[in-house]
PDB file of N, CA and C in Angstrom:
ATOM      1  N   UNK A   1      -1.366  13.539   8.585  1.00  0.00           N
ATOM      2  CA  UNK A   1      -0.527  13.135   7.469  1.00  0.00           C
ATOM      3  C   UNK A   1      -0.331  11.614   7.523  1.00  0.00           C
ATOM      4  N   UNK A   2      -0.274  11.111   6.622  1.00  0.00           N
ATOM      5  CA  UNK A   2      -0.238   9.478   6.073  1.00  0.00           C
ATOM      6  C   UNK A   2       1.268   9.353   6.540  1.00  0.00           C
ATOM      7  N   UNK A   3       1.416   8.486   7.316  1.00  0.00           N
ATOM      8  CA  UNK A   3       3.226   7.627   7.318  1.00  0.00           C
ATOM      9  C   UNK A   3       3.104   6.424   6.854  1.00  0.00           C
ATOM     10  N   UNK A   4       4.501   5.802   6.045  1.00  0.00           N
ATOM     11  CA  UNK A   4       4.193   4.867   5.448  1.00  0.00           C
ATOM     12  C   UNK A   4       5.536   4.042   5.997  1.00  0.00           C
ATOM     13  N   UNK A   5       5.841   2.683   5.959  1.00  0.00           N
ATOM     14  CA  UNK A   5       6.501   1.501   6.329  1.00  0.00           C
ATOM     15  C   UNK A   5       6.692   1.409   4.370  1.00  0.00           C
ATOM     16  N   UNK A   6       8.213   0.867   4.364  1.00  0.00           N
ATOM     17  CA  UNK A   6       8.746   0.270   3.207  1.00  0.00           C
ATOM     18  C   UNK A   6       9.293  -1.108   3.496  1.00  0.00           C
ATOM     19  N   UNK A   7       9.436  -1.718   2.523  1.00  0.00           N
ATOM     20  CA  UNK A   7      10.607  -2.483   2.337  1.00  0.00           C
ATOM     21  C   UNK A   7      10.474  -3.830   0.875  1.00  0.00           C
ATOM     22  N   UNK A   8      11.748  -4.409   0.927  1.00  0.00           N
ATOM     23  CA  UNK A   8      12.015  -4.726  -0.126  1.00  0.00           C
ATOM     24  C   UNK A   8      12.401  -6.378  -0.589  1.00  0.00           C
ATOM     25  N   UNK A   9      12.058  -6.824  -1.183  1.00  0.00           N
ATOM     26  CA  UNK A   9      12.180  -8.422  -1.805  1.00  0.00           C
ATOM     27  C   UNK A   9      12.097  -8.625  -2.628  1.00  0.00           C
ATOM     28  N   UNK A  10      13.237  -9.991  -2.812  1.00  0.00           N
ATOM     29  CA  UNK A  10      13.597 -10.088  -4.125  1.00  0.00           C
ATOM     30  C   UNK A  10      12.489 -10.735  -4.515  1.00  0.00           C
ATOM     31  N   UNK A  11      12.322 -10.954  -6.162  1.00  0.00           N
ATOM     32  CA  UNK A  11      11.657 -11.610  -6.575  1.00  0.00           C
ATOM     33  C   UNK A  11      11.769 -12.825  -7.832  1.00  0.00           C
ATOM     34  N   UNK A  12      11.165 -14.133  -7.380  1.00  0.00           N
ATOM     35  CA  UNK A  12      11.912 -15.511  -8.412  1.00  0.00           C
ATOM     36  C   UNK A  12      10.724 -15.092  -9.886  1.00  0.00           C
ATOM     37  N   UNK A  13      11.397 -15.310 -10.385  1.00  0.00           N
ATOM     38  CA  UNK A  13      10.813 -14.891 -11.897  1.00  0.00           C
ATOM     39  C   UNK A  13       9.621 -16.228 -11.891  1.00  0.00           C
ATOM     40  N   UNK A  14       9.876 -17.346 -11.775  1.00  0.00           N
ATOM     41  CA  UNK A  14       8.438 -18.485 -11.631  1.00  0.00           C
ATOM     42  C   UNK A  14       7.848 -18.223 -10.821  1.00  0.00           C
ATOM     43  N   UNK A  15       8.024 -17.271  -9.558  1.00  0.00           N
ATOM     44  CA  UNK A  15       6.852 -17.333  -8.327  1.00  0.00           C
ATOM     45  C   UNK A  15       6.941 -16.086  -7.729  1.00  0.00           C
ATOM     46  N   UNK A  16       6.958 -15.375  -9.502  1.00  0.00           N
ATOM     47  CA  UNK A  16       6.336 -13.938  -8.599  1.00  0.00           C
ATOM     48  C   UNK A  16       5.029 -13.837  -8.178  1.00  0.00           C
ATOM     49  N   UNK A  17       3.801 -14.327  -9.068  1.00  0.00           N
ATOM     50  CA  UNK A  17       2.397 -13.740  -8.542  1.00  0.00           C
ATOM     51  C   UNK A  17       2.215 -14.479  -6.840  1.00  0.00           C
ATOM     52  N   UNK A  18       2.861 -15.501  -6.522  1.00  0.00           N
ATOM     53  CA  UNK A  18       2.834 -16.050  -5.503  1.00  0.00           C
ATOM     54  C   UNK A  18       3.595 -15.218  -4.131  1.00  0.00           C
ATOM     55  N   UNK A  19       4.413 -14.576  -4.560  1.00  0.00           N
ATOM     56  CA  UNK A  19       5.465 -13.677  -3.503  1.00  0.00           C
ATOM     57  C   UNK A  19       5.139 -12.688  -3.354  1.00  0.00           C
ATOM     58  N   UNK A  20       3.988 -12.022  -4.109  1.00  0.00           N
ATOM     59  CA  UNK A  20       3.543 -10.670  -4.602  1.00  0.00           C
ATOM     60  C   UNK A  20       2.037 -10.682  -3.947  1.00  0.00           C
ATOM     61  N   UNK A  21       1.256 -11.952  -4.388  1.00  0.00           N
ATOM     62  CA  UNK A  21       0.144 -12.308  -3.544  1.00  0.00           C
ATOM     63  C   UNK A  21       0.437 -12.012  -2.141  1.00  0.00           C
ATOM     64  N   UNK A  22       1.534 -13.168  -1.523  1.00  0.00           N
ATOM     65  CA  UNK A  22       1.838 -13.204  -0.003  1.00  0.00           C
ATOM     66  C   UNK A  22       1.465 -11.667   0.793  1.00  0.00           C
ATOM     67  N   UNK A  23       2.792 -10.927   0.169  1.00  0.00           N
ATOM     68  CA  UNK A  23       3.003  -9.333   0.665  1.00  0.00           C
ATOM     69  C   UNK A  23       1.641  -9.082   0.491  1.00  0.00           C
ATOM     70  N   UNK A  24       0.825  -8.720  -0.502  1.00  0.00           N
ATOM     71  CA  UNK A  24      -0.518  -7.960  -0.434  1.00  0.00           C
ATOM     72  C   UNK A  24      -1.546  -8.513   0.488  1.00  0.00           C
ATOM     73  N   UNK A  25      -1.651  -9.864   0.517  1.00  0.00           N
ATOM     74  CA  UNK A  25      -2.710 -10.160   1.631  1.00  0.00           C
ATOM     75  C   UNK A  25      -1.870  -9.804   3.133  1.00  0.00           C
ATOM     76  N   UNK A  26      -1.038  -9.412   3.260  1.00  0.00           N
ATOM     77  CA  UNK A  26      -0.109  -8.871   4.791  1.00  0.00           C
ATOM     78  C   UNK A  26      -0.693  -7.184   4.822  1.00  0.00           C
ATOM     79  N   UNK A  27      -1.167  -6.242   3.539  1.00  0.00           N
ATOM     80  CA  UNK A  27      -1.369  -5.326   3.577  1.00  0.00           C
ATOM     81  C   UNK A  27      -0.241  -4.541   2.943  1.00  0.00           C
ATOM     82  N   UNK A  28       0.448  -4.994   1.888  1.00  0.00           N
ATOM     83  CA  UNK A  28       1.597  -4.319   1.546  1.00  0.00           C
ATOM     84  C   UNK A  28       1.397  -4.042  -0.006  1.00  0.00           C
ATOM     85  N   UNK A  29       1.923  -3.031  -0.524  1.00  0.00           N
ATOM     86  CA  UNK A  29       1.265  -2.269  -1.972  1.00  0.00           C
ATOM     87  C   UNK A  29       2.537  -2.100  -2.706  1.00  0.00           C
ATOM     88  N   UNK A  30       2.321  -2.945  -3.698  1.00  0.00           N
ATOM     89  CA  UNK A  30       3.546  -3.021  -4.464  1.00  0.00           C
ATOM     90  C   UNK A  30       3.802  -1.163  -4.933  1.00  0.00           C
ATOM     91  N   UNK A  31       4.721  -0.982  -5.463  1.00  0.00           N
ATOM     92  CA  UNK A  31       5.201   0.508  -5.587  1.00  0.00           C
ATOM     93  C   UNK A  31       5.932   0.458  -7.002  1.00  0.00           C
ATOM     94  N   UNK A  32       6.916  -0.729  -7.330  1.00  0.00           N
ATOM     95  CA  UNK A  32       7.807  -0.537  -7.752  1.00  0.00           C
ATOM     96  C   UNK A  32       8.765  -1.468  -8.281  1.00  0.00           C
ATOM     97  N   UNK A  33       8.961  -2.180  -9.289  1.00  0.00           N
ATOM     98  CA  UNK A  33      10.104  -3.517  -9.419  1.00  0.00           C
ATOM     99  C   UNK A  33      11.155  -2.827 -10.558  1.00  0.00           C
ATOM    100  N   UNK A  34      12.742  -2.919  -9.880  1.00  0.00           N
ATOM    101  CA  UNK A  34      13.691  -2.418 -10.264  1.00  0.00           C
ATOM    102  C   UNK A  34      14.408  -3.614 -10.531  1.00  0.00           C
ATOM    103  N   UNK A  35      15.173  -3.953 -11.490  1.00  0.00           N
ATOM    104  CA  UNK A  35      16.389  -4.471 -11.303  1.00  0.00           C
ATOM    105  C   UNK A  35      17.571  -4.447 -10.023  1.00  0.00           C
ATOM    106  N   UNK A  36      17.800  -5.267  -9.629  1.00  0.00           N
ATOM    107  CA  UNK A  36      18.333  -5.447  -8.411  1.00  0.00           C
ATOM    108  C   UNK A  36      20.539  -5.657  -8.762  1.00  0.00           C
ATOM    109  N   UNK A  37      21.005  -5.212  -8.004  1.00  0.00           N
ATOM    110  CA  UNK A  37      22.507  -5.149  -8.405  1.00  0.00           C
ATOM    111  C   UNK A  37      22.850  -6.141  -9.045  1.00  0.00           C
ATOM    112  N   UNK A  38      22.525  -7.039  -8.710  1.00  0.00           N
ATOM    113  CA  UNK A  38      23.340  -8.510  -9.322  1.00  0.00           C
ATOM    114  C   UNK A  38      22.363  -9.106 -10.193  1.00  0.00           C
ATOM    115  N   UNK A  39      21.600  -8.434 -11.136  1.00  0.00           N
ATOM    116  CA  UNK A  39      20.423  -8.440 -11.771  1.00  0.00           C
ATOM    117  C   UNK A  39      19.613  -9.106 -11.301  1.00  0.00           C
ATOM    118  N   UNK A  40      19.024  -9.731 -10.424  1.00  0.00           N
ATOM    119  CA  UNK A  40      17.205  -9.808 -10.453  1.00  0.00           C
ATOM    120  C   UNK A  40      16.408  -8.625 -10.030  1.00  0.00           C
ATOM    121  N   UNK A  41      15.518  -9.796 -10.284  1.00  0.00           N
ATOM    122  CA  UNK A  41      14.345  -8.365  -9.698  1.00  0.00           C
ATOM    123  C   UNK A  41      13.851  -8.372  -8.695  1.00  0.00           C
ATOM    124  N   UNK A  42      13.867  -6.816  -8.551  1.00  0.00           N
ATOM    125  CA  UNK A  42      13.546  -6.550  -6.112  1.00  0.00           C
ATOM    126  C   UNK A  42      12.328  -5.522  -6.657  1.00  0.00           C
ATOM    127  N   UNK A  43      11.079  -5.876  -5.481  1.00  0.00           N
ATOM    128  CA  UNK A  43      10.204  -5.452  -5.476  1.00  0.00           C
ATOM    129  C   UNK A  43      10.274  -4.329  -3.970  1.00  0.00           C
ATOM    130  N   UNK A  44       9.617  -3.366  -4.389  1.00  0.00           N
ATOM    131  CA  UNK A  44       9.299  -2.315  -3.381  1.00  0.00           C
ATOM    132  C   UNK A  44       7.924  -1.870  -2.814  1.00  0.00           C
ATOM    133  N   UNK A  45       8.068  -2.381  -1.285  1.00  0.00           N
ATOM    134  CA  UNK A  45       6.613  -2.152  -1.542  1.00  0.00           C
ATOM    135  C   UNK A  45       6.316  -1.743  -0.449  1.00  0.00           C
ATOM    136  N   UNK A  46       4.811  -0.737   0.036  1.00  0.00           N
ATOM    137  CA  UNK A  46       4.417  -0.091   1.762  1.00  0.00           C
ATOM    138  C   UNK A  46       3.539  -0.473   1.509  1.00  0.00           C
ATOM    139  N   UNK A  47       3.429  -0.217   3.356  1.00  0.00           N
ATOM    140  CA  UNK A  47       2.002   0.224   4.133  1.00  0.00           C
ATOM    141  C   UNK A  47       1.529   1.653   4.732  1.00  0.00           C
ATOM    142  N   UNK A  48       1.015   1.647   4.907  1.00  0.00           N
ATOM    143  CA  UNK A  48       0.697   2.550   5.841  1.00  0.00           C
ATOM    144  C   UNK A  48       0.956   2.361   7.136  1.00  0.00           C
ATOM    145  N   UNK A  49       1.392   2.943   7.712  1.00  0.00           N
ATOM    146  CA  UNK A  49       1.712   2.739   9.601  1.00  0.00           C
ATOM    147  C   UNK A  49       0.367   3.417  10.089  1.00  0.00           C
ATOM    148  N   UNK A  50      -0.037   2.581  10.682  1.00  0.00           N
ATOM    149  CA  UNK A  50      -1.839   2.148  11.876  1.00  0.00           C
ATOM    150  C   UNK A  50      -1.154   2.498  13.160  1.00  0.00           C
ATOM    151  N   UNK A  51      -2.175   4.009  13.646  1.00  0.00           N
ATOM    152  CA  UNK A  51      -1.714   4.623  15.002  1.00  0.00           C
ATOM    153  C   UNK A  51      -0.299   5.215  14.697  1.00  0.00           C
ATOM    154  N   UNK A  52       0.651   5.476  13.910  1.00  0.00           N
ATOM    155  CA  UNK A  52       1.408   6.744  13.649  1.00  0.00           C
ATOM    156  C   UNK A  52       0.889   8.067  12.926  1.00  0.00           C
ATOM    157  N   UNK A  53       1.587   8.883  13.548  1.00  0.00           N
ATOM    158  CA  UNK A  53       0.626  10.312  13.051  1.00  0.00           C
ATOM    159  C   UNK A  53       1.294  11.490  13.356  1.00  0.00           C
TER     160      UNK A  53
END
């Protein structure tokens, strides 16, 4: 079975493709951008966990 690692960052409305780039070349897969409490926007995003099983 697949296990997966989350987590979450905000994101600046001028430098999202840049913050969004970062995470994906680390191996991280966007999932998800919600409005965040105090309105911006928070991105959600995994990996897969390498050697959990």
């Amino acid at each position: 079975m697949t296990t997966w690692e989350y987590i979450t960052t905000p994101l600046i409305v001028h430098n999202t493709a840049a913050i969004l780039n970062n995470w994906g070349s680390q191996g991280w897969e966007l999932v998800q951008v919600v409005t965040g409490p105090e309105g911006g926007l928070v991105a959600y995003l995994k990996r897969e966990l390498k050697g959990e099983k």
